[in-house]
PDB file of N, CA and C in Angstrom:
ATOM      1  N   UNK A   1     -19.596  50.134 -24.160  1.00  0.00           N
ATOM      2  CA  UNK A   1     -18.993  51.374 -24.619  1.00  0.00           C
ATOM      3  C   UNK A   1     -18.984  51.413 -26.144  1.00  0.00           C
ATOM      4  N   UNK A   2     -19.252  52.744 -26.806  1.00  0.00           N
ATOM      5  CA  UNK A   2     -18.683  52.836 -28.229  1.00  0.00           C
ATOM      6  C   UNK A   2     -17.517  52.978 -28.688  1.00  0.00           C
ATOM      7  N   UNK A   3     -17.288  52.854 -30.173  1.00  0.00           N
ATOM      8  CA  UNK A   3     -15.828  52.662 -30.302  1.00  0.00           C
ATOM      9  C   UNK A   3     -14.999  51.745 -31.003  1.00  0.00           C
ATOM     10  N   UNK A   4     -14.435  51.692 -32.037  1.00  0.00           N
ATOM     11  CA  UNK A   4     -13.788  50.711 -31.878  1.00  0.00           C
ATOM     12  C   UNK A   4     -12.044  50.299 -31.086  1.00  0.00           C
ATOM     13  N   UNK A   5     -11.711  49.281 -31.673  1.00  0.00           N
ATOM     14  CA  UNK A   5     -10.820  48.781 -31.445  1.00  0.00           C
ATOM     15  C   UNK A   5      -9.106  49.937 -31.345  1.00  0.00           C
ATOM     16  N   UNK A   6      -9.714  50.555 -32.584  1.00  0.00           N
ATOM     17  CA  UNK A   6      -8.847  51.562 -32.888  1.00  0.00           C
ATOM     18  C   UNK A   6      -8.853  52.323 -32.140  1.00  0.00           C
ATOM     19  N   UNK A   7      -9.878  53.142 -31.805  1.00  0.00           N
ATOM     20  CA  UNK A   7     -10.270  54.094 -31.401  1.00  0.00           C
ATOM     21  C   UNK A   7      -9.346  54.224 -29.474  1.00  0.00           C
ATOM     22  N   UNK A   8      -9.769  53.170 -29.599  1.00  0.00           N
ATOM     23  CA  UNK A   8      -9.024  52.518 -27.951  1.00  0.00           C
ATOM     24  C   UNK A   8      -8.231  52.540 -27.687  1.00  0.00           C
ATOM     25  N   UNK A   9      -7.041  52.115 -28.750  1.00  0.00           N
ATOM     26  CA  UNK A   9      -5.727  51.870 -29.085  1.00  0.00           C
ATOM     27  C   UNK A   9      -4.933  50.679 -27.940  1.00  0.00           C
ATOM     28  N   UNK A  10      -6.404  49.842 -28.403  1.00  0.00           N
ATOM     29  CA  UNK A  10      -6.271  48.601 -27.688  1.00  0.00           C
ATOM     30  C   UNK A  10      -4.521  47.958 -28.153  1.00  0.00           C
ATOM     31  N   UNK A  11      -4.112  48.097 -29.598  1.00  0.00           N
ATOM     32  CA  UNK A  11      -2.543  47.565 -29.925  1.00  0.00           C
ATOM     33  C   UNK A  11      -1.770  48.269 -29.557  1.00  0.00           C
ATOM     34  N   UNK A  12      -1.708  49.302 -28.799  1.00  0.00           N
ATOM     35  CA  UNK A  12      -0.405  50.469 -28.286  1.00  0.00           C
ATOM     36  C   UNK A  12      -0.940  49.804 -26.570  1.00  0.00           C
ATOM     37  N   UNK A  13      -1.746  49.737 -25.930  1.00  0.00           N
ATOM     38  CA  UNK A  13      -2.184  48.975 -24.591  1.00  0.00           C
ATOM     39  C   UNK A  13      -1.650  47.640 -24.361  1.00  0.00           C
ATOM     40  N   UNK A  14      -1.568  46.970 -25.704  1.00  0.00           N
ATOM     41  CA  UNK A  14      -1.260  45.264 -25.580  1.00  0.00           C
ATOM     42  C   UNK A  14       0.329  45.083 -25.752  1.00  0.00           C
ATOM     43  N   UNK A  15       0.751  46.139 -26.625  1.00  0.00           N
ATOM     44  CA  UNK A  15       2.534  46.217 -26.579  1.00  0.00           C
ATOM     45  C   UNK A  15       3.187  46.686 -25.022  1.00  0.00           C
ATOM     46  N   UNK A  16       2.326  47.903 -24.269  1.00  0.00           N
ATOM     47  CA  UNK A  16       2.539  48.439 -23.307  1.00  0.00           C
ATOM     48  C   UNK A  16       2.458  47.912 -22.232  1.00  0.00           C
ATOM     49  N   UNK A  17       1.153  46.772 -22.136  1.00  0.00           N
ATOM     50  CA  UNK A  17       1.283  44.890 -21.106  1.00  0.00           C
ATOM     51  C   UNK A  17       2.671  44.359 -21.264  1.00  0.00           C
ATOM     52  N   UNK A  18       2.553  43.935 -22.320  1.00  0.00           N
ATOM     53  CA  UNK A  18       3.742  42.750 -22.837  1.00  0.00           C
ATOM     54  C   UNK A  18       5.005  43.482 -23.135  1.00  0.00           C
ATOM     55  N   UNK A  19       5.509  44.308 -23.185  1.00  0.00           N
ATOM     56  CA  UNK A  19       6.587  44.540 -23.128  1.00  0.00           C
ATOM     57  C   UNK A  19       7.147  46.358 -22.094  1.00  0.00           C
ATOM     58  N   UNK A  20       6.811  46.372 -21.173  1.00  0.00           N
ATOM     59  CA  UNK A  20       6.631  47.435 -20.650  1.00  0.00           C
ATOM     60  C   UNK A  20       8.458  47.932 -20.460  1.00  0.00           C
ATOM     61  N   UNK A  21       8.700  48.927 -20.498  1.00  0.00           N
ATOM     62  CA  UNK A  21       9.612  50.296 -20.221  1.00  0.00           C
ATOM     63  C   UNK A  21      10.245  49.713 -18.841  1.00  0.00           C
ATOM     64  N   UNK A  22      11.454  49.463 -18.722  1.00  0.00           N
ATOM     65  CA  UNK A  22      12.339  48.905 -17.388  1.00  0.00           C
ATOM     66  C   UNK A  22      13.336  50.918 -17.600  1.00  0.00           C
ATOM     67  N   UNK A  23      13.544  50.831 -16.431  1.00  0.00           N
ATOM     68  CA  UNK A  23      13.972  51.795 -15.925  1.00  0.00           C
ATOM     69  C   UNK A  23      15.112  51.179 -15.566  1.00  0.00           C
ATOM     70  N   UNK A  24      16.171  52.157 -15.816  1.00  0.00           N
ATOM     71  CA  UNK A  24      17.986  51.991 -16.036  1.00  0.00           C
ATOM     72  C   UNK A  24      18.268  53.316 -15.043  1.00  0.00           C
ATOM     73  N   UNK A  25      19.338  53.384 -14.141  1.00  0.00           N
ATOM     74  CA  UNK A  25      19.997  54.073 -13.363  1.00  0.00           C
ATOM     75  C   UNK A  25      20.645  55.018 -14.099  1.00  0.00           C
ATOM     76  N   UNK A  26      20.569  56.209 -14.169  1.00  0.00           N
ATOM     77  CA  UNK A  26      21.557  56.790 -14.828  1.00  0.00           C
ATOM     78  C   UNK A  26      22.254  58.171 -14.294  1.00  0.00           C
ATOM     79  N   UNK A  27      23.115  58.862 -14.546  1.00  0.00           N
ATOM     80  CA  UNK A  27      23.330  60.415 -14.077  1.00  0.00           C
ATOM     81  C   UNK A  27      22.733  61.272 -13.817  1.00  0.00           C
ATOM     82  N   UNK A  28      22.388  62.030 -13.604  1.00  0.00           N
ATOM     83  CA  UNK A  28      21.176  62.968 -12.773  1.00  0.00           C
ATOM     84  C   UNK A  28      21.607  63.993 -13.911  1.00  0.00           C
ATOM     85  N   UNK A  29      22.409  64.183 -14.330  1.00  0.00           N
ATOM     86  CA  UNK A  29      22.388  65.259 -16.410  1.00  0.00           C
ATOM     87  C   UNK A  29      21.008  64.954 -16.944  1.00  0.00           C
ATOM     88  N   UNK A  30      20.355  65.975 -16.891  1.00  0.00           N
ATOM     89  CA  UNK A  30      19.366  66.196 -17.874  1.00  0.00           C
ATOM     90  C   UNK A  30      19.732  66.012 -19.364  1.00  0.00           C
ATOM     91  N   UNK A  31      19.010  64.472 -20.044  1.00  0.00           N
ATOM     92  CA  UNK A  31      19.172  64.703 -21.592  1.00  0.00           C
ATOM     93  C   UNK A  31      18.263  64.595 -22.320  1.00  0.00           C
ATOM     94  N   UNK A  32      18.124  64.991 -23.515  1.00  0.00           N
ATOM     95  CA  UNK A  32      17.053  65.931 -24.174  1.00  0.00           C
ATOM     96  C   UNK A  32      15.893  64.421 -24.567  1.00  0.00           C
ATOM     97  N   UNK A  33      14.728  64.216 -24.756  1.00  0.00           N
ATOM     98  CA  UNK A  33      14.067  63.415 -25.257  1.00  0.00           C
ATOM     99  C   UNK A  33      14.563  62.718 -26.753  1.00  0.00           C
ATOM    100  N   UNK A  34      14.678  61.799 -27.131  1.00  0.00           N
ATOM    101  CA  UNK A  34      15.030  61.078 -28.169  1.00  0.00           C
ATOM    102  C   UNK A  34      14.417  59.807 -28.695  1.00  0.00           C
ATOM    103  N   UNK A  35      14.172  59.383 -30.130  1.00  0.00           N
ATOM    104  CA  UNK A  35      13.303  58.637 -30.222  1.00  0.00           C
ATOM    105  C   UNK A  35      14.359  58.474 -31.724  1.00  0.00           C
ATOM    106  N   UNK A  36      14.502  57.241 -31.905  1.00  0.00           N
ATOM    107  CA  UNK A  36      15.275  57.000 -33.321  1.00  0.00           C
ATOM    108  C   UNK A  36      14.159  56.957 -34.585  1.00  0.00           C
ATOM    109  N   UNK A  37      12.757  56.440 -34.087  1.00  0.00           N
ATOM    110  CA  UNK A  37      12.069  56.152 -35.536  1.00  0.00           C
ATOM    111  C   UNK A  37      10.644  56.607 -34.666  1.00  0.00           C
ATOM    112  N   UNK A  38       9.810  56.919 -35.854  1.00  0.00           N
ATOM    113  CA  UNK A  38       8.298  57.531 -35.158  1.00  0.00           C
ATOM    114  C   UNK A  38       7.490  57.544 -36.754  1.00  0.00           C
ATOM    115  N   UNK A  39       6.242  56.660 -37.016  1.00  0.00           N
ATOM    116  CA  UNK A  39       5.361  56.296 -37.678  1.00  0.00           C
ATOM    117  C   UNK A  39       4.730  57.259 -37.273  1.00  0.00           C
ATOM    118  N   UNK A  40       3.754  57.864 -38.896  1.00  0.00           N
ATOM    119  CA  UNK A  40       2.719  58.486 -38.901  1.00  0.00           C
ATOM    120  C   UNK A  40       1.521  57.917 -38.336  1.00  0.00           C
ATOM    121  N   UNK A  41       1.068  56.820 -38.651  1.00  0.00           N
ATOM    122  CA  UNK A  41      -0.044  56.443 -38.599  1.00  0.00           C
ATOM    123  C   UNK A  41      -0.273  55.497 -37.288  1.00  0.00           C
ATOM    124  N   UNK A  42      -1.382  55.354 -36.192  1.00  0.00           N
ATOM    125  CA  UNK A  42      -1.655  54.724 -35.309  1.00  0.00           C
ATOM    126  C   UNK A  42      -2.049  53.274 -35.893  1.00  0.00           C
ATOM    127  N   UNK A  43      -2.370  53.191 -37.008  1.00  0.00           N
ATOM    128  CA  UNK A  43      -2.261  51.914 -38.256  1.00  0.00           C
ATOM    129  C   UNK A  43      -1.602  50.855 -38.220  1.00  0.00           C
ATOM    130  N   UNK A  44      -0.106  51.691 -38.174  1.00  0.00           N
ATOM    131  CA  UNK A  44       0.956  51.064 -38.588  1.00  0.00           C
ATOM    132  C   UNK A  44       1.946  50.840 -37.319  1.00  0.00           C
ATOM    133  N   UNK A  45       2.372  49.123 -36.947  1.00  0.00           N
ATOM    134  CA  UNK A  45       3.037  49.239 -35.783  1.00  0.00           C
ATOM    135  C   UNK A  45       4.482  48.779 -36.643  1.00  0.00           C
ATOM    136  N   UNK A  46       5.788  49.627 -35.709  1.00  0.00           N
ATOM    137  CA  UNK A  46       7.169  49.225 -36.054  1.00  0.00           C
ATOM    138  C   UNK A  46       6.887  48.001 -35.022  1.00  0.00           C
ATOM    139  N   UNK A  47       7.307  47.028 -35.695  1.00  0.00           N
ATOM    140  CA  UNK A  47       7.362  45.513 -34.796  1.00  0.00           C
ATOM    141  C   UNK A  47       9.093  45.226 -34.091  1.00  0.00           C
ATOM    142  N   UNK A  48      10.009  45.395 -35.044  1.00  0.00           N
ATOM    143  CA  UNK A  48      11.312  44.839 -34.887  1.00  0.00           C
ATOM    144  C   UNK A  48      12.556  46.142 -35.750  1.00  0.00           C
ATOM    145  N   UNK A  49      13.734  45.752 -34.887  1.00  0.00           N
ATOM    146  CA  UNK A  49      14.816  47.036 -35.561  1.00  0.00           C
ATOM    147  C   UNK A  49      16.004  46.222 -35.283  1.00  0.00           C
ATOM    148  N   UNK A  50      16.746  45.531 -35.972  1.00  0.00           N
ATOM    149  CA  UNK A  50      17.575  44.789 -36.251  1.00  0.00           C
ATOM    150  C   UNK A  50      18.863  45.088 -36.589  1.00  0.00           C
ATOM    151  N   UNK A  51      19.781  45.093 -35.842  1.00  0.00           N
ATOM    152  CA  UNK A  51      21.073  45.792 -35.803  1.00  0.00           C
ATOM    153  C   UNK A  51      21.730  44.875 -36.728  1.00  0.00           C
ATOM    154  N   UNK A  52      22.866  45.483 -38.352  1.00  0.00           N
ATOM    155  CA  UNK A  52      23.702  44.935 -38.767  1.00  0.00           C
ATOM    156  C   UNK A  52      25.059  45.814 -38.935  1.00  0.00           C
ATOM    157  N   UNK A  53      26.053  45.271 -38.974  1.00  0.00           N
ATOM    158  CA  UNK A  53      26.985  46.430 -39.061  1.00  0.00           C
ATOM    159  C   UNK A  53      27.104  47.616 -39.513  1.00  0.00           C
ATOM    160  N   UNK A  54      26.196  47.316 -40.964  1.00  0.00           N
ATOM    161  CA  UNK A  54      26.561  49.383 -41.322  1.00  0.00           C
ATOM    162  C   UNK A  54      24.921  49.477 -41.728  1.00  0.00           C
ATOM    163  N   UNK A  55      23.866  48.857 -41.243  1.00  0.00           N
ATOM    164  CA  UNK A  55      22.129  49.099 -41.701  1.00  0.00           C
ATOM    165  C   UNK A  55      21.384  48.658 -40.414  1.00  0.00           C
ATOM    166  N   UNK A  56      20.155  48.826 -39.978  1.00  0.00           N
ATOM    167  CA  UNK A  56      19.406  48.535 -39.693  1.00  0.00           C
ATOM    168  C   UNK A  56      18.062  47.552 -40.717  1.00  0.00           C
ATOM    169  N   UNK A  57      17.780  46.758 -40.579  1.00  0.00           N
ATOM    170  CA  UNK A  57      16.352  46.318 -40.847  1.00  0.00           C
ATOM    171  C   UNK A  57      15.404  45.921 -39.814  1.00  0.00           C
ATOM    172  N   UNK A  58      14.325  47.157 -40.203  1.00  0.00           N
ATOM    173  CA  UNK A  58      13.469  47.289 -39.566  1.00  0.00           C
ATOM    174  C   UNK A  58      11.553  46.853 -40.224  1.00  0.00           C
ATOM    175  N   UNK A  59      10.948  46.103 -39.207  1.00  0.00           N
ATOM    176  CA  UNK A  59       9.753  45.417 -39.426  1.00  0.00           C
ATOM    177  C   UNK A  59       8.311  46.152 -39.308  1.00  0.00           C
ATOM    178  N   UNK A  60       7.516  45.956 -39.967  1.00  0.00           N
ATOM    179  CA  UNK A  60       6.313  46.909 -39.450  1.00  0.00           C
ATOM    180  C   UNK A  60       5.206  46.115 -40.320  1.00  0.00           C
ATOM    181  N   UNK A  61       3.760  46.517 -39.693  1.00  0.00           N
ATOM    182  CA  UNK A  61       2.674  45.735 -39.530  1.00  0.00           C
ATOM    183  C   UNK A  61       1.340  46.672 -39.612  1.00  0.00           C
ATOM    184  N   UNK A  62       0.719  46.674 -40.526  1.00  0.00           N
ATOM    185  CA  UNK A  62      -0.789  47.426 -40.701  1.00  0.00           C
ATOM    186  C   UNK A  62      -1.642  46.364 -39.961  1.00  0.00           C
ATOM    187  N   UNK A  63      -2.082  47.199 -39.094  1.00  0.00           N
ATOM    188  CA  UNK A  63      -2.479  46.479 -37.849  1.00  0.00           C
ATOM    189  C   UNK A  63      -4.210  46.340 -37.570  1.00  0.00           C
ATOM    190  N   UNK A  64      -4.604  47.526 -38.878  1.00  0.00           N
ATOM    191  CA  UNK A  64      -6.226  47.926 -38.359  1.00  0.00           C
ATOM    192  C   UNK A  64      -7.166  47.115 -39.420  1.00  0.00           C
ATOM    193  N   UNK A  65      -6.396  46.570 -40.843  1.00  0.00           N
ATOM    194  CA  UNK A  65      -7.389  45.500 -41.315  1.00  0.00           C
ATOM    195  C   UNK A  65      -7.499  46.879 -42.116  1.00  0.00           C
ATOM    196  N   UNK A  66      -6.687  47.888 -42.402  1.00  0.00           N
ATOM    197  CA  UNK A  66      -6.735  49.087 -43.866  1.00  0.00           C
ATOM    198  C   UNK A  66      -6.091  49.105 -44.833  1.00  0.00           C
ATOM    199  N   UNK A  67      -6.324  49.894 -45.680  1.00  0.00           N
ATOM    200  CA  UNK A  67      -5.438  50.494 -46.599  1.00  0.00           C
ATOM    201  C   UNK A  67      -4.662  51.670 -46.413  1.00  0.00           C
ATOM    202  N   UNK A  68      -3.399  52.214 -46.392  1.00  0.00           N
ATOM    203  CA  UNK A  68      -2.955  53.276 -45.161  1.00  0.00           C
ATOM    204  C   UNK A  68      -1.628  53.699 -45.901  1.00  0.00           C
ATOM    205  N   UNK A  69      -1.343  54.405 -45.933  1.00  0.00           N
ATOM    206  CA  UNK A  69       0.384  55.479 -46.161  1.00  0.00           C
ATOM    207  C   UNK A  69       0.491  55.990 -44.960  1.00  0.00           C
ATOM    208  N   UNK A  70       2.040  55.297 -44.496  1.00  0.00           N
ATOM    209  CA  UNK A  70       2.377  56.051 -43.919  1.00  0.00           C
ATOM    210  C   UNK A  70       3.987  56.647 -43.630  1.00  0.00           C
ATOM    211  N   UNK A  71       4.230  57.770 -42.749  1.00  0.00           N
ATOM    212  CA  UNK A  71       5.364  57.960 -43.263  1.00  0.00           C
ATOM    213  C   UNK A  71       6.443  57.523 -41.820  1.00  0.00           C
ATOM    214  N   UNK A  72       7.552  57.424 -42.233  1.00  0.00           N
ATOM    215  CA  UNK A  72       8.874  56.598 -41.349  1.00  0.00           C
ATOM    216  C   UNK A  72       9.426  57.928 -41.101  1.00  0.00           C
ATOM    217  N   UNK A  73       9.838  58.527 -39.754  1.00  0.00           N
ATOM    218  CA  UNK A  73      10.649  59.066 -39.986  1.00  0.00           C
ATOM    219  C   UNK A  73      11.645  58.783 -38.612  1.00  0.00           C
ATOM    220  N   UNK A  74      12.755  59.294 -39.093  1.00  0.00           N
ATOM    221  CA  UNK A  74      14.399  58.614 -38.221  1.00  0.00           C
ATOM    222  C   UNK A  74      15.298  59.696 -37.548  1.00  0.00           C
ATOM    223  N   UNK A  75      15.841  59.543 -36.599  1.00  0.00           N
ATOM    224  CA  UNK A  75      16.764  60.553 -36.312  1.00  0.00           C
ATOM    225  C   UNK A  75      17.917  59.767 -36.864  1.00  0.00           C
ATOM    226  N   UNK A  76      18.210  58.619 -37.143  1.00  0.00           N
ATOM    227  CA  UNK A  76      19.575  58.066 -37.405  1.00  0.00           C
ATOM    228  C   UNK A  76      19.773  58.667 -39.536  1.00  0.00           C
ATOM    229  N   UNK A  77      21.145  58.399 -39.304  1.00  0.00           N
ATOM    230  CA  UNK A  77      21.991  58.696 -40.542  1.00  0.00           C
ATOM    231  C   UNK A  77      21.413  58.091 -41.801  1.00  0.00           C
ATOM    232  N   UNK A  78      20.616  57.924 -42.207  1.00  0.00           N
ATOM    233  CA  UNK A  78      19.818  57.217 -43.309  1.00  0.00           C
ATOM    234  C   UNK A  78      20.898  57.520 -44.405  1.00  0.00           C
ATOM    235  N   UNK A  79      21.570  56.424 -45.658  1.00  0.00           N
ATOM    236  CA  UNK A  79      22.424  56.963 -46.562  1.00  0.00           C
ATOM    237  C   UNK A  79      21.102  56.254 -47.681  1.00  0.00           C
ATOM    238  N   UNK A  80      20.417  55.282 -47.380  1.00  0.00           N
ATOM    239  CA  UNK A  80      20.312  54.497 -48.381  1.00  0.00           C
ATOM    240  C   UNK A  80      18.612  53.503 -47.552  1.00  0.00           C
ATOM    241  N   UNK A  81      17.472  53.494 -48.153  1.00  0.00           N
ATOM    242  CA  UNK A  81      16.210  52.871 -47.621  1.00  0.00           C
ATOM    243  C   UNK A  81      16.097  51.937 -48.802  1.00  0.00           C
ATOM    244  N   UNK A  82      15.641  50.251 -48.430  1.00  0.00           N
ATOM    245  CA  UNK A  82      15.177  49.559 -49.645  1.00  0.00           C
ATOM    246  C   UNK A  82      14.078  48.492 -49.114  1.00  0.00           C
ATOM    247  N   UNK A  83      13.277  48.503 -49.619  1.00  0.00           N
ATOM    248  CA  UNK A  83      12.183  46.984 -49.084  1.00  0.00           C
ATOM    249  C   UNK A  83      13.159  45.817 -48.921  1.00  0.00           C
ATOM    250  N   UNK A  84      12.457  44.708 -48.506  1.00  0.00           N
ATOM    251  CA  UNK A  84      13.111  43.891 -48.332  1.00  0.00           C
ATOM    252  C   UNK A  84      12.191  42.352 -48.052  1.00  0.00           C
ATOM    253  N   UNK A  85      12.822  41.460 -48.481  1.00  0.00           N
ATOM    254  CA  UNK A  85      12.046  40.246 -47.561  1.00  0.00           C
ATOM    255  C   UNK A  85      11.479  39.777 -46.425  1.00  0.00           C
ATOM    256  N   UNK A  86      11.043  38.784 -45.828  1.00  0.00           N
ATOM    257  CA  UNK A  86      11.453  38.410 -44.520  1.00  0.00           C
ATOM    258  C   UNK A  86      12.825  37.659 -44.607  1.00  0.00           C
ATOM    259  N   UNK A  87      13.739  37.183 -45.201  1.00  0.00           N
ATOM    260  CA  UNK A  87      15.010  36.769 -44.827  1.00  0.00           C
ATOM    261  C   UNK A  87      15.842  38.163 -45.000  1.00  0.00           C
ATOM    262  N   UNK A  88      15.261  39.389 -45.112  1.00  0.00           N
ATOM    263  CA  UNK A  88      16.296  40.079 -44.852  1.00  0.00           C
ATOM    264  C   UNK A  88      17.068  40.689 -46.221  1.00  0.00           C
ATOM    265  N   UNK A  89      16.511  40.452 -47.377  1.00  0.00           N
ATOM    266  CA  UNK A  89      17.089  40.434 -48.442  1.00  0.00           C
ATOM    267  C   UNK A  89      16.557  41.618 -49.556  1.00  0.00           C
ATOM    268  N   UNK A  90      17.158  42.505 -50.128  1.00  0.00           N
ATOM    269  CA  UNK A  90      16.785  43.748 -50.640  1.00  0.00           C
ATOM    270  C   UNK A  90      15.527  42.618 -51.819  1.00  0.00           C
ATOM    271  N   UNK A  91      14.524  43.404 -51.968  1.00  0.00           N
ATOM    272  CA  UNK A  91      13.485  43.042 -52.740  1.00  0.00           C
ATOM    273  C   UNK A  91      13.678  43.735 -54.278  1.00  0.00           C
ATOM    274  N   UNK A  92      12.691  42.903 -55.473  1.00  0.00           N
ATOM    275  CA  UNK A  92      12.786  43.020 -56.674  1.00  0.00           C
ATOM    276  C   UNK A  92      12.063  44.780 -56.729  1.00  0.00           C
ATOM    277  N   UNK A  93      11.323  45.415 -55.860  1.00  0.00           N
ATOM    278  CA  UNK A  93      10.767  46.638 -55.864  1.00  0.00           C
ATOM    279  C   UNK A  93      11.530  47.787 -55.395  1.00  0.00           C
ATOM    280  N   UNK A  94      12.798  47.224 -55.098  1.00  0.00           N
ATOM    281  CA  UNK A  94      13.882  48.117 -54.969  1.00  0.00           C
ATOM    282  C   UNK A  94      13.999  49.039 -54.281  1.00  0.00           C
ATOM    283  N   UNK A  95      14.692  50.548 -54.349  1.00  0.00           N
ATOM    284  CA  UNK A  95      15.070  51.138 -53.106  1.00  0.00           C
ATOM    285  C   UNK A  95      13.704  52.275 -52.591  1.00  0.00           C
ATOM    286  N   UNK A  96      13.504  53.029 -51.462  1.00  0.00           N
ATOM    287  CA  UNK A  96      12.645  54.003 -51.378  1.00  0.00           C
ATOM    288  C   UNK A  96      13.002  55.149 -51.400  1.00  0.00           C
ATOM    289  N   UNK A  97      12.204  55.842 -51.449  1.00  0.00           N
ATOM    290  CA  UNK A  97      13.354  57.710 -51.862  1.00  0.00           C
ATOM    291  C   UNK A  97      13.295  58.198 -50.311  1.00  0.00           C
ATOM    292  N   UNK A  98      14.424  59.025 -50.299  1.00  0.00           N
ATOM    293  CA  UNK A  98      14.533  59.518 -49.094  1.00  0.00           C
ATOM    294  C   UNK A  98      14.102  60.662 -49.111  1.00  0.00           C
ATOM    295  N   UNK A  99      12.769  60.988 -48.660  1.00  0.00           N
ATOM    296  CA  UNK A  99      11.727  62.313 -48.840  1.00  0.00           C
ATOM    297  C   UNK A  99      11.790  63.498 -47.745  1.00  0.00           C
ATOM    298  N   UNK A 100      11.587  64.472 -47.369  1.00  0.00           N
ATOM    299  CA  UNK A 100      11.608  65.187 -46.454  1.00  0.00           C
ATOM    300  C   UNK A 100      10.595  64.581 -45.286  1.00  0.00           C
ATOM    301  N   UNK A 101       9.396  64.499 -45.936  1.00  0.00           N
ATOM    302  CA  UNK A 101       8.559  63.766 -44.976  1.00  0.00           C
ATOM    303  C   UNK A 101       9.235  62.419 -44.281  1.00  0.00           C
ATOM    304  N   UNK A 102      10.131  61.812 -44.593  1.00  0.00           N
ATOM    305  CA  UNK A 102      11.197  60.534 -44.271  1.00  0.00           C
ATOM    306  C   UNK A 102      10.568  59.435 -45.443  1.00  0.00           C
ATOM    307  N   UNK A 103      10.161  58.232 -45.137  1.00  0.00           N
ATOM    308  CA  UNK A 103      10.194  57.345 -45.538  1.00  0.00           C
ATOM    309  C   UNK A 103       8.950  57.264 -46.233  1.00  0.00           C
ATOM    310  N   UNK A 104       7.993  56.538 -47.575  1.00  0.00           N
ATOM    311  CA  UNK A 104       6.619  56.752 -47.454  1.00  0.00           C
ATOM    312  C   UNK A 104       6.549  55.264 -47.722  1.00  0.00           C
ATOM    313  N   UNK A 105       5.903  54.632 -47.052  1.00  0.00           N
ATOM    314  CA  UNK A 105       5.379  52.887 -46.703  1.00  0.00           C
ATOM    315  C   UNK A 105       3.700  52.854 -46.844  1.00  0.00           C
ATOM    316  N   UNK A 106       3.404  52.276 -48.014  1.00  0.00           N
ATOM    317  CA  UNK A 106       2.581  51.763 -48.494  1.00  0.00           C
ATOM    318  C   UNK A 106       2.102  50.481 -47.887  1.00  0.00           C
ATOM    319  N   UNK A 107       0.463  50.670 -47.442  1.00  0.00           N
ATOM    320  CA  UNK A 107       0.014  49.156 -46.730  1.00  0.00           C
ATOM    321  C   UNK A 107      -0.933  48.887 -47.440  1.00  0.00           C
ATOM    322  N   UNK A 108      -1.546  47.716 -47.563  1.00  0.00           N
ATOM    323  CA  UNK A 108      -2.868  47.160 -47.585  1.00  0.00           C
ATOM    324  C   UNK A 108      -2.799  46.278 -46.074  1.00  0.00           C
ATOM    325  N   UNK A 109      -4.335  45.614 -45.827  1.00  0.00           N
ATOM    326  CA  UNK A 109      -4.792  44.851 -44.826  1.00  0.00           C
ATOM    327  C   UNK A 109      -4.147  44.483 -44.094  1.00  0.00           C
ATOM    328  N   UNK A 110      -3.135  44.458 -42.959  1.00  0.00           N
ATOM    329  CA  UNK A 110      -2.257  43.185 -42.547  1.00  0.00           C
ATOM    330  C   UNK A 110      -1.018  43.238 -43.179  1.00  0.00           C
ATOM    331  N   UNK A 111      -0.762  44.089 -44.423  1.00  0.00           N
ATOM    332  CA  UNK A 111       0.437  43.261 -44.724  1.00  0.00           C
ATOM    333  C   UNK A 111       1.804  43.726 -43.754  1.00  0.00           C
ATOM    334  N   UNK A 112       2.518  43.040 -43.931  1.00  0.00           N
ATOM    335  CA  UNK A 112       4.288  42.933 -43.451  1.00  0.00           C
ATOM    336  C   UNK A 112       5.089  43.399 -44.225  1.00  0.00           C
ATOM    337  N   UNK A 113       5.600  44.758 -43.807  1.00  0.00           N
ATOM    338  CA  UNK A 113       6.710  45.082 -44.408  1.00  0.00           C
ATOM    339  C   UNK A 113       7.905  45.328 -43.644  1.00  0.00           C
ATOM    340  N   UNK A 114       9.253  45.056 -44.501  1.00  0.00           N
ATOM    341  CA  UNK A 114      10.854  45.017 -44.010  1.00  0.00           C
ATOM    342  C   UNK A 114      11.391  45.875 -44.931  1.00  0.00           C
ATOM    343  N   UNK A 115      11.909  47.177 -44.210  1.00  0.00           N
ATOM    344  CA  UNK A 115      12.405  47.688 -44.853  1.00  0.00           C
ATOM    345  C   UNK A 115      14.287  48.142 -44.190  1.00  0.00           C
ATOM    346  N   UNK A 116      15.476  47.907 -45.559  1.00  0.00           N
ATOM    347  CA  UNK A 116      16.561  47.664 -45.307  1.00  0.00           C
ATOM    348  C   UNK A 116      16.978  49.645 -45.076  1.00  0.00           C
ATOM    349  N   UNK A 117      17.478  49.548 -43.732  1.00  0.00           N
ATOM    350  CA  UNK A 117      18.405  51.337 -43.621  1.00  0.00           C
ATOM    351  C   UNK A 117      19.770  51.327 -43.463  1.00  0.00           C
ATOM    352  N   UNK A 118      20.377  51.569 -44.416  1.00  0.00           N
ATOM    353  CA  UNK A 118      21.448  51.435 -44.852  1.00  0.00           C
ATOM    354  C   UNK A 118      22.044  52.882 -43.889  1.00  0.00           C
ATOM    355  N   UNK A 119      22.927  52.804 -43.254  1.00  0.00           N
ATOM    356  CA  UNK A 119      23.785  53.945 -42.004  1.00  0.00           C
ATOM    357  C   UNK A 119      24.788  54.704 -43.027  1.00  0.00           C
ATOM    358  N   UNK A 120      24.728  56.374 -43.317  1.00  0.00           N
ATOM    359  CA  UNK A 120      26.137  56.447 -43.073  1.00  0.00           C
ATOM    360  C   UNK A 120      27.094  56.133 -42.222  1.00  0.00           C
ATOM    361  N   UNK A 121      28.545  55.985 -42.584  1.00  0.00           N
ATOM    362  CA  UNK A 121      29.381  55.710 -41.573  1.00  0.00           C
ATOM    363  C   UNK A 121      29.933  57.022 -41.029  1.00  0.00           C
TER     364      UNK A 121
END
């Protein structure tokens, strides 16, 4: 077949193996579709979302071997967005602006980014 890898969306197939959707019992109330975070780019995978008392830090991964922008966007209370380490720790490149488009995350090749979401209360 032609095509690549991308094209396939062989990494949305391999998350959808390995970690598949369990079904929970719930009230027969119709409630509306909801999704807390949703990436622009098929590029870019959210890996991890890390609950702290008043933020989230959340993980993500340029996945296609590009160079790529893309944008974050949230249904939750965003007061405050900042890069961050892997231990979790606000980075020397400091905070991101909170844009209409939501978030804008800059990749090269592979790289790993953590970025800190600070909750209103």
């Amino acid at each position: 077949d032609a095509g690549s890898f991308q094209e396939a969306g062989v990494i949305q197939h391999a998350y959808n193996l390995n970690f598949p959707l369990h079904v929970v019992p719930a009230s027969s109330a119709q409630c509306p579709a909801w999704s807390a975070f949703s990436v622009s780019s098929p590029a870019v995978v959210l890996e991890t979302a890390e609950d702290r008392p008043d933020a989230i830090v959340v993980r993500f991964y340029e996945a296609f071997g590009s160079t790529v922008t893309a944008w974050l966007q949230t249904s939750l209370p965003v007061k405050e967005a900042m890069l961050c380490d892997l231990l979790e720790r606000p980075s020397a490149q400091g905070h991101l602006p909170l844009e209409l488009q939501g978030l804008r995350l800059s990749f090269t090749p592979f790289r790993v980014l953590s970025v800190l979401l600070v909750l209103r209360q």
